[in-house]
N, C-alpha and C. Protein backbone atom coordinates (compact mmCIF):
# COMPACT_ATOMS: atom_id res chain seq x y z
N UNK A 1 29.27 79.66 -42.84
CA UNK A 1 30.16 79.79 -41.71
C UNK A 1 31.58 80.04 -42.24
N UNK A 2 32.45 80.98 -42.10
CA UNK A 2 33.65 81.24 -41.57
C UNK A 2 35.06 80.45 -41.13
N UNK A 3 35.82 80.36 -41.49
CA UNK A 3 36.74 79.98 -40.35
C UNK A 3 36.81 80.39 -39.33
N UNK A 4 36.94 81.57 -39.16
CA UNK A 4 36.72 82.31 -37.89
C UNK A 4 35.73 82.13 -37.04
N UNK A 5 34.34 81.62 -37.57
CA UNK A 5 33.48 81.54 -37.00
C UNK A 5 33.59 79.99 -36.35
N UNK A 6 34.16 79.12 -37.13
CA UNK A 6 34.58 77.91 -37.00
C UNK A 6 35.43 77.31 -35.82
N UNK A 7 36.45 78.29 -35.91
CA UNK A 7 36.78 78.65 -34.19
C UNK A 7 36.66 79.32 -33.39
N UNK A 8 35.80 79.73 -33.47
CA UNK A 8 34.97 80.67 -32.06
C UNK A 8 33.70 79.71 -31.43
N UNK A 9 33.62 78.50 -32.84
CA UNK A 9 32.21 77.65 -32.31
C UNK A 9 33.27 76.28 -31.08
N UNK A 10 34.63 75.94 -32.09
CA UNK A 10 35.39 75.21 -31.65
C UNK A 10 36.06 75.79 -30.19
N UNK A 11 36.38 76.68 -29.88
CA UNK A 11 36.92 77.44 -28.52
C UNK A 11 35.80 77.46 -27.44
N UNK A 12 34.36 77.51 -27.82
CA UNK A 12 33.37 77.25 -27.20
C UNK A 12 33.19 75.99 -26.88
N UNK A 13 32.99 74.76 -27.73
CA UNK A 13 32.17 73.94 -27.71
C UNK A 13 33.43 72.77 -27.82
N UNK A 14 34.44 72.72 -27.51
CA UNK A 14 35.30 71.18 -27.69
C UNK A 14 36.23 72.01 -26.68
N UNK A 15 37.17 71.07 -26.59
CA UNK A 15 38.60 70.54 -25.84
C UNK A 15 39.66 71.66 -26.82
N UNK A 16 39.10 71.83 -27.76
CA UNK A 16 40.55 72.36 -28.71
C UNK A 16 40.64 73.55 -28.43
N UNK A 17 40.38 74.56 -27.38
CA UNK A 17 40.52 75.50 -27.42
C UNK A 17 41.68 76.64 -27.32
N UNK A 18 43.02 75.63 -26.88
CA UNK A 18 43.94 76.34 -27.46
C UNK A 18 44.44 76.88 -28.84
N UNK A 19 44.25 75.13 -29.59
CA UNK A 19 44.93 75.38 -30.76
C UNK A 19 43.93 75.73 -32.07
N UNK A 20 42.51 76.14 -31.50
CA UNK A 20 41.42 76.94 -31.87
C UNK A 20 41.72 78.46 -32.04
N UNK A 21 42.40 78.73 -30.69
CA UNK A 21 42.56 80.41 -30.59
C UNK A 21 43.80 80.79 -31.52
N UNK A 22 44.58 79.80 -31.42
CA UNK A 22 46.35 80.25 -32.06
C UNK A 22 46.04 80.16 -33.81
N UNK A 23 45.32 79.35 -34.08
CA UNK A 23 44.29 79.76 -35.61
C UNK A 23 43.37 80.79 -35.55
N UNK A 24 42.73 80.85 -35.01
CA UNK A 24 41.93 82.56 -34.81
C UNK A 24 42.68 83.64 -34.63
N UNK A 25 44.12 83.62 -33.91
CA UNK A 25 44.91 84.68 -34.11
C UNK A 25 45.56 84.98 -35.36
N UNK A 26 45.86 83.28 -35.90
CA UNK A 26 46.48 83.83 -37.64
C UNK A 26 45.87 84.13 -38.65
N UNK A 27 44.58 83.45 -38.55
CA UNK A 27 43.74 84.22 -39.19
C UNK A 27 43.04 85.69 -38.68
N UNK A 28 43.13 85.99 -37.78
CA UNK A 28 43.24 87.83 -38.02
C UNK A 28 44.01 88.51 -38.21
N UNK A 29 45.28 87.55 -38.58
CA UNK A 29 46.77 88.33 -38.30
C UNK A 29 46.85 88.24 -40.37
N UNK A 30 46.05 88.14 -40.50
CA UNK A 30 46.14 87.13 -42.21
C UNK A 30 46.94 86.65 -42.95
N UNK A 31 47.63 85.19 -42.14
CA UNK A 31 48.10 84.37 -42.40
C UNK A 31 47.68 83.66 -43.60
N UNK A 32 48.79 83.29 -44.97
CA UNK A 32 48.64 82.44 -46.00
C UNK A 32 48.27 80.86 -45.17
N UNK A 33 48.36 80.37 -44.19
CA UNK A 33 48.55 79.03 -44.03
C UNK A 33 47.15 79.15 -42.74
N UNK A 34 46.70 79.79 -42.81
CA UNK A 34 45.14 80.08 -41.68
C UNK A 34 44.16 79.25 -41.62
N UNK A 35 43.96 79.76 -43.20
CA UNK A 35 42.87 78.27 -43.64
C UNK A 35 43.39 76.58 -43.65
N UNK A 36 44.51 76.31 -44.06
CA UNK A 36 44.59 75.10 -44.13
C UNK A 36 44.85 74.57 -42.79
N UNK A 37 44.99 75.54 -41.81
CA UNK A 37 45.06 74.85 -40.68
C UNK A 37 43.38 74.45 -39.86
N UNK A 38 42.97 75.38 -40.09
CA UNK A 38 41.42 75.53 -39.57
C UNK A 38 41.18 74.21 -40.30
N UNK A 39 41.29 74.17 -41.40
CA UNK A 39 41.00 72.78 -41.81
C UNK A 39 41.22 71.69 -41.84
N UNK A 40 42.39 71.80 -40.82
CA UNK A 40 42.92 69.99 -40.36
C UNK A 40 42.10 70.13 -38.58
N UNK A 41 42.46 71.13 -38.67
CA UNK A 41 41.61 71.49 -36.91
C UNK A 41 40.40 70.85 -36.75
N UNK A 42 39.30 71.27 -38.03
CA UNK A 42 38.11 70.88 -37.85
C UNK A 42 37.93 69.51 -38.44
N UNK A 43 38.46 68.86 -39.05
CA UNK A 43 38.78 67.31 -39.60
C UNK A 43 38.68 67.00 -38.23
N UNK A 44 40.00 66.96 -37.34
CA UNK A 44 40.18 66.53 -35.94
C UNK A 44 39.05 66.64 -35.19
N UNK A 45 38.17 67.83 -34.75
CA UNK A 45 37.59 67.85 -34.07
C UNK A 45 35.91 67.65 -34.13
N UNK A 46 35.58 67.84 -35.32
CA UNK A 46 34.34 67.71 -36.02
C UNK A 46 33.49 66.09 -35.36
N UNK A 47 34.87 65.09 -35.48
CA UNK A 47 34.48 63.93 -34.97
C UNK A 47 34.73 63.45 -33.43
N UNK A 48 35.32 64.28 -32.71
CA UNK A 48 35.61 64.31 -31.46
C UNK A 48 34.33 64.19 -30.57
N UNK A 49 34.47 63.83 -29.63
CA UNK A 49 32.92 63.75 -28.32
C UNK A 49 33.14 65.54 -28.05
N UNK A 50 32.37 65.65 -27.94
CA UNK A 50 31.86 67.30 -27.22
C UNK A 50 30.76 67.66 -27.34
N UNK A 51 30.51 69.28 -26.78
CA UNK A 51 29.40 69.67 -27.11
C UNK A 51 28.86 70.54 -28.38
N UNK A 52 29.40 69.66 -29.32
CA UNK A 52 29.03 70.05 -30.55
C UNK A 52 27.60 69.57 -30.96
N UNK A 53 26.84 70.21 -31.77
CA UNK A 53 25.41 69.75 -31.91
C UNK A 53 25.69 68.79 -33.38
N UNK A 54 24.25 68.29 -33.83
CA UNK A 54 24.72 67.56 -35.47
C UNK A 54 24.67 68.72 -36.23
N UNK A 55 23.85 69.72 -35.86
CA UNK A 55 24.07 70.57 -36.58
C UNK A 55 25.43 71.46 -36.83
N UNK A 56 25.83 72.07 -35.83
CA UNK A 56 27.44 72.51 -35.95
C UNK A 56 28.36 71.52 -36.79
N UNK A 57 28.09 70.21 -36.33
CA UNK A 57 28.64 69.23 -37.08
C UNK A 57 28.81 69.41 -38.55
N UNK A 58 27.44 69.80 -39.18
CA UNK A 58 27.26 69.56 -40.32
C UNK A 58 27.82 71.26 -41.01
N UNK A 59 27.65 72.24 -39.81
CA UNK A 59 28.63 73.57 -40.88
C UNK A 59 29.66 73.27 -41.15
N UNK A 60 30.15 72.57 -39.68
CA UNK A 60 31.82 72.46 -39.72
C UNK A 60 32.32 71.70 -40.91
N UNK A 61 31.59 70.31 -41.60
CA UNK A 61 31.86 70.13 -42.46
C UNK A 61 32.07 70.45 -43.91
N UNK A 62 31.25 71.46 -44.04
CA UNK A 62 30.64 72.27 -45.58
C UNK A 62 32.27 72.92 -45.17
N UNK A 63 32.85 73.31 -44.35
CA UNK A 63 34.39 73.87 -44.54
C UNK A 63 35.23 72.94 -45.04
N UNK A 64 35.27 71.56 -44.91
CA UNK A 64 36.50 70.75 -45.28
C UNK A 64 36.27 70.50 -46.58
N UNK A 65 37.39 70.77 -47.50
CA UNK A 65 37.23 70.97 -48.87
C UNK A 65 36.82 69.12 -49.15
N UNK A 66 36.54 68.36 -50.28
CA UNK A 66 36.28 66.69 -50.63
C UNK A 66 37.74 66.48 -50.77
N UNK A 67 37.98 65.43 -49.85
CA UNK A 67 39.54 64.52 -50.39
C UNK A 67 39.87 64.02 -51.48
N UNK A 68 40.30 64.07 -52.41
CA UNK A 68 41.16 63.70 -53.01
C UNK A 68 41.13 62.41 -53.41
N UNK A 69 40.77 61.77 -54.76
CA UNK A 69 41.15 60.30 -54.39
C UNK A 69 42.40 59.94 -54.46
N UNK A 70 42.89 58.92 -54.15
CA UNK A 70 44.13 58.27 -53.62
C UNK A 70 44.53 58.04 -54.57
N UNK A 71 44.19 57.98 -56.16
CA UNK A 71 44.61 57.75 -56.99
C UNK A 71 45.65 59.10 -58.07
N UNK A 72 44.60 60.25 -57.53
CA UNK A 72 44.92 61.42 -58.01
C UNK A 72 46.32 61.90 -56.92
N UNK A 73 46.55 61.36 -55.63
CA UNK A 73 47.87 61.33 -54.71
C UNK A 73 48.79 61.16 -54.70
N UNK A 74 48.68 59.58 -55.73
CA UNK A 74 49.98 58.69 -56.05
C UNK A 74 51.09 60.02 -57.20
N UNK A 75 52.08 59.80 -55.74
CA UNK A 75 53.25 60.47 -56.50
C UNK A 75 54.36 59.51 -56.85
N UNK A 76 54.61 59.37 -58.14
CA UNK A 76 55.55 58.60 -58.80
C UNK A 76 56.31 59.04 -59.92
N UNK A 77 56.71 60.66 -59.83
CA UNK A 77 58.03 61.12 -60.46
C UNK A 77 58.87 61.40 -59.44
N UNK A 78 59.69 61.48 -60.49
CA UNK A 78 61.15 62.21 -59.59
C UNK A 78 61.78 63.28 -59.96
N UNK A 79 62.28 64.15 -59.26
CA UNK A 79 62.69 65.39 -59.83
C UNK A 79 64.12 65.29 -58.77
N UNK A 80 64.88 65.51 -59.73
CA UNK A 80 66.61 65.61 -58.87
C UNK A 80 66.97 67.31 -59.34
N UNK A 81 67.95 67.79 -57.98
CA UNK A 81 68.60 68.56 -58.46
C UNK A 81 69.86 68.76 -57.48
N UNK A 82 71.11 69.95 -58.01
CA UNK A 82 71.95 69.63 -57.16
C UNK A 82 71.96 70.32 -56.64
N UNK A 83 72.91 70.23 -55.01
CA UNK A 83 72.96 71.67 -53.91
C UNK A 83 74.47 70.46 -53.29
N UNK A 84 75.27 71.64 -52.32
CA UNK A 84 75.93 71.28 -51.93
C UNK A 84 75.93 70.40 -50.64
N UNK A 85 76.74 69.75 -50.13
CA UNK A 85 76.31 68.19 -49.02
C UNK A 85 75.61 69.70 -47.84
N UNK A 86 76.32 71.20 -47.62
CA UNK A 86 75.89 71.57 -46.65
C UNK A 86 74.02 71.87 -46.67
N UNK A 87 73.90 72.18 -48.03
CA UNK A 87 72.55 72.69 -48.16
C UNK A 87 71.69 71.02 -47.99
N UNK A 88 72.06 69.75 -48.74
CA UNK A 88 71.30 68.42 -48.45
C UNK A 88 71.34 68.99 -46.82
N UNK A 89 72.46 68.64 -46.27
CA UNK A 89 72.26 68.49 -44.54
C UNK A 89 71.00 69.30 -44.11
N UNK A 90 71.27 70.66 -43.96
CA UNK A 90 70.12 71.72 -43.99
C UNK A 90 68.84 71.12 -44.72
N UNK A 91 68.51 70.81 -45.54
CA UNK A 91 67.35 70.71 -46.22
C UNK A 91 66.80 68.93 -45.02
N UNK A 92 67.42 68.08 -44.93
CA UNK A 92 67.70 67.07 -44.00
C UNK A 92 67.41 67.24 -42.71
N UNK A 93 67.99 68.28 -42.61
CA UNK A 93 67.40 68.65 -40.86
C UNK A 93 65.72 69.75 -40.52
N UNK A 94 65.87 70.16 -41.60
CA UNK A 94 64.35 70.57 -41.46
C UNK A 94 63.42 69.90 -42.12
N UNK A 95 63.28 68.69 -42.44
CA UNK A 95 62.89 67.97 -43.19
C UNK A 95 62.54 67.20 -41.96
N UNK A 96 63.55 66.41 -41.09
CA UNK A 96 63.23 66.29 -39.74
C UNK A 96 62.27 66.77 -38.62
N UNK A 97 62.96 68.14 -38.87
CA UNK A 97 62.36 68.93 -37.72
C UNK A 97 60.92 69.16 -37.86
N UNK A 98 60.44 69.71 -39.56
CA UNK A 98 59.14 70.13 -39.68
C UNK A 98 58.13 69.00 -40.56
N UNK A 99 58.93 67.89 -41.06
CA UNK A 99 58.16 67.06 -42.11
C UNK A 99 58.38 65.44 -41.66
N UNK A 100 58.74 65.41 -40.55
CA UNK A 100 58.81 63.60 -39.84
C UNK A 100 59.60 63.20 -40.94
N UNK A 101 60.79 63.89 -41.56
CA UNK A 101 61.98 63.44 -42.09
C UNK A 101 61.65 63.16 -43.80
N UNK A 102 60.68 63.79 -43.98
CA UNK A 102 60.03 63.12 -45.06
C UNK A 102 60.55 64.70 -46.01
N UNK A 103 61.42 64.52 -46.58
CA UNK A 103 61.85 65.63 -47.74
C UNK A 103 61.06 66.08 -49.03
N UNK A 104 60.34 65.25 -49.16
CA UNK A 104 59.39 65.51 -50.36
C UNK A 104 58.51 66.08 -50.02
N UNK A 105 57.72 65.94 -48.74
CA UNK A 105 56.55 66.89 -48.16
C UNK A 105 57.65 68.08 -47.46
N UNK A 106 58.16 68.13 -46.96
CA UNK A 106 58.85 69.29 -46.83
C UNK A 106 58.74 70.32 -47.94
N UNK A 107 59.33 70.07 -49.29
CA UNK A 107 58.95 70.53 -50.49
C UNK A 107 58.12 71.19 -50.99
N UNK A 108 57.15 70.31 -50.80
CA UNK A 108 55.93 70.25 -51.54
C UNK A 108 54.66 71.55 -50.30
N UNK A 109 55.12 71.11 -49.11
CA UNK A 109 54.37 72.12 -48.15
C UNK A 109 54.78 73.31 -48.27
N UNK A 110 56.34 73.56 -48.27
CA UNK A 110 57.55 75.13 -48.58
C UNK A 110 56.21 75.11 -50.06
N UNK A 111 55.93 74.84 -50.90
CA UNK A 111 55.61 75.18 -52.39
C UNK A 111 54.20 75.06 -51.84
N UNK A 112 53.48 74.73 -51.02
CA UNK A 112 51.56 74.80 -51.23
C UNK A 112 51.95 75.98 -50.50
N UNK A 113 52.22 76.61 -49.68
CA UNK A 113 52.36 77.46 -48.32
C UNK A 113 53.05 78.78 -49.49
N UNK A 114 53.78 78.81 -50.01
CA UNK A 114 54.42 79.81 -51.42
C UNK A 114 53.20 79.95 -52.12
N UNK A 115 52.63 78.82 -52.60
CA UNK A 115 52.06 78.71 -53.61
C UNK A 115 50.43 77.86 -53.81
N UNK A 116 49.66 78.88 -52.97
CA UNK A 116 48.32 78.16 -52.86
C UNK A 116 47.70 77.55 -53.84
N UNK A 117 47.62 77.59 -55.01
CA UNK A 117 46.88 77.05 -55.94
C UNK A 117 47.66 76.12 -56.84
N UNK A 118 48.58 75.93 -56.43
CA UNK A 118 49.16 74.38 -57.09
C UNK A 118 48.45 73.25 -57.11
């Protein structure tokens, strides 16, 4: 199975069918960030009540890559560098806006989203 196919089963068969289609559009539009969304999509919905079968269940899963252990997660360097108070502010406010204020995933998403295979 597809991503694509993944939400065409999800636009059918669950509640998510908006934010099913707006991933089926970026992925035909061929979006770098397509897949990783399909793949928080189907995390979410895989376990949701619907009319998903066990079987759909079980394609949808063969898509979600294995997590990570929590050990291989733990981030505990630091990397400093300088920019001026206007660029912190800026980097601060979208850090807000797109990362629940959290500047390091801000970062780190700007660099997976640049840079898929990090």
């Amino acid at each position: 199975m597809t991503y694509r196919e993944a939400m065409l089963l999800l636009i059918d068969k669950t509640s998510r069918v908006t934010e099913a289609a707006k991933i089926l559009k970026s992925i035909d539009s061929g979006s770098p960030l397509a897949a990783s969304r399909a793949e928080k999509l189907i995390r979410i919905a895989v376990d949701e009540a619907g009319d998903l079968s066990e079987e759909d269940r079980a394609k949808l899963r063969e898509l979600i890559p294995e997590q990570k252990t929590a050990e291989s997660e733990t981030r505990s360097e630091t990397i400093r560098f300088r920019c001026t108070p206007n660029e912190r502010a800026m980097l601060e406010l979208l850090a807000q806006k797109y990362a629940g204020g959290n500047l390091s995933k801000l970062i780190m998403d700007a660099l997976q989203s640049k840079y898929p295979t990090l």
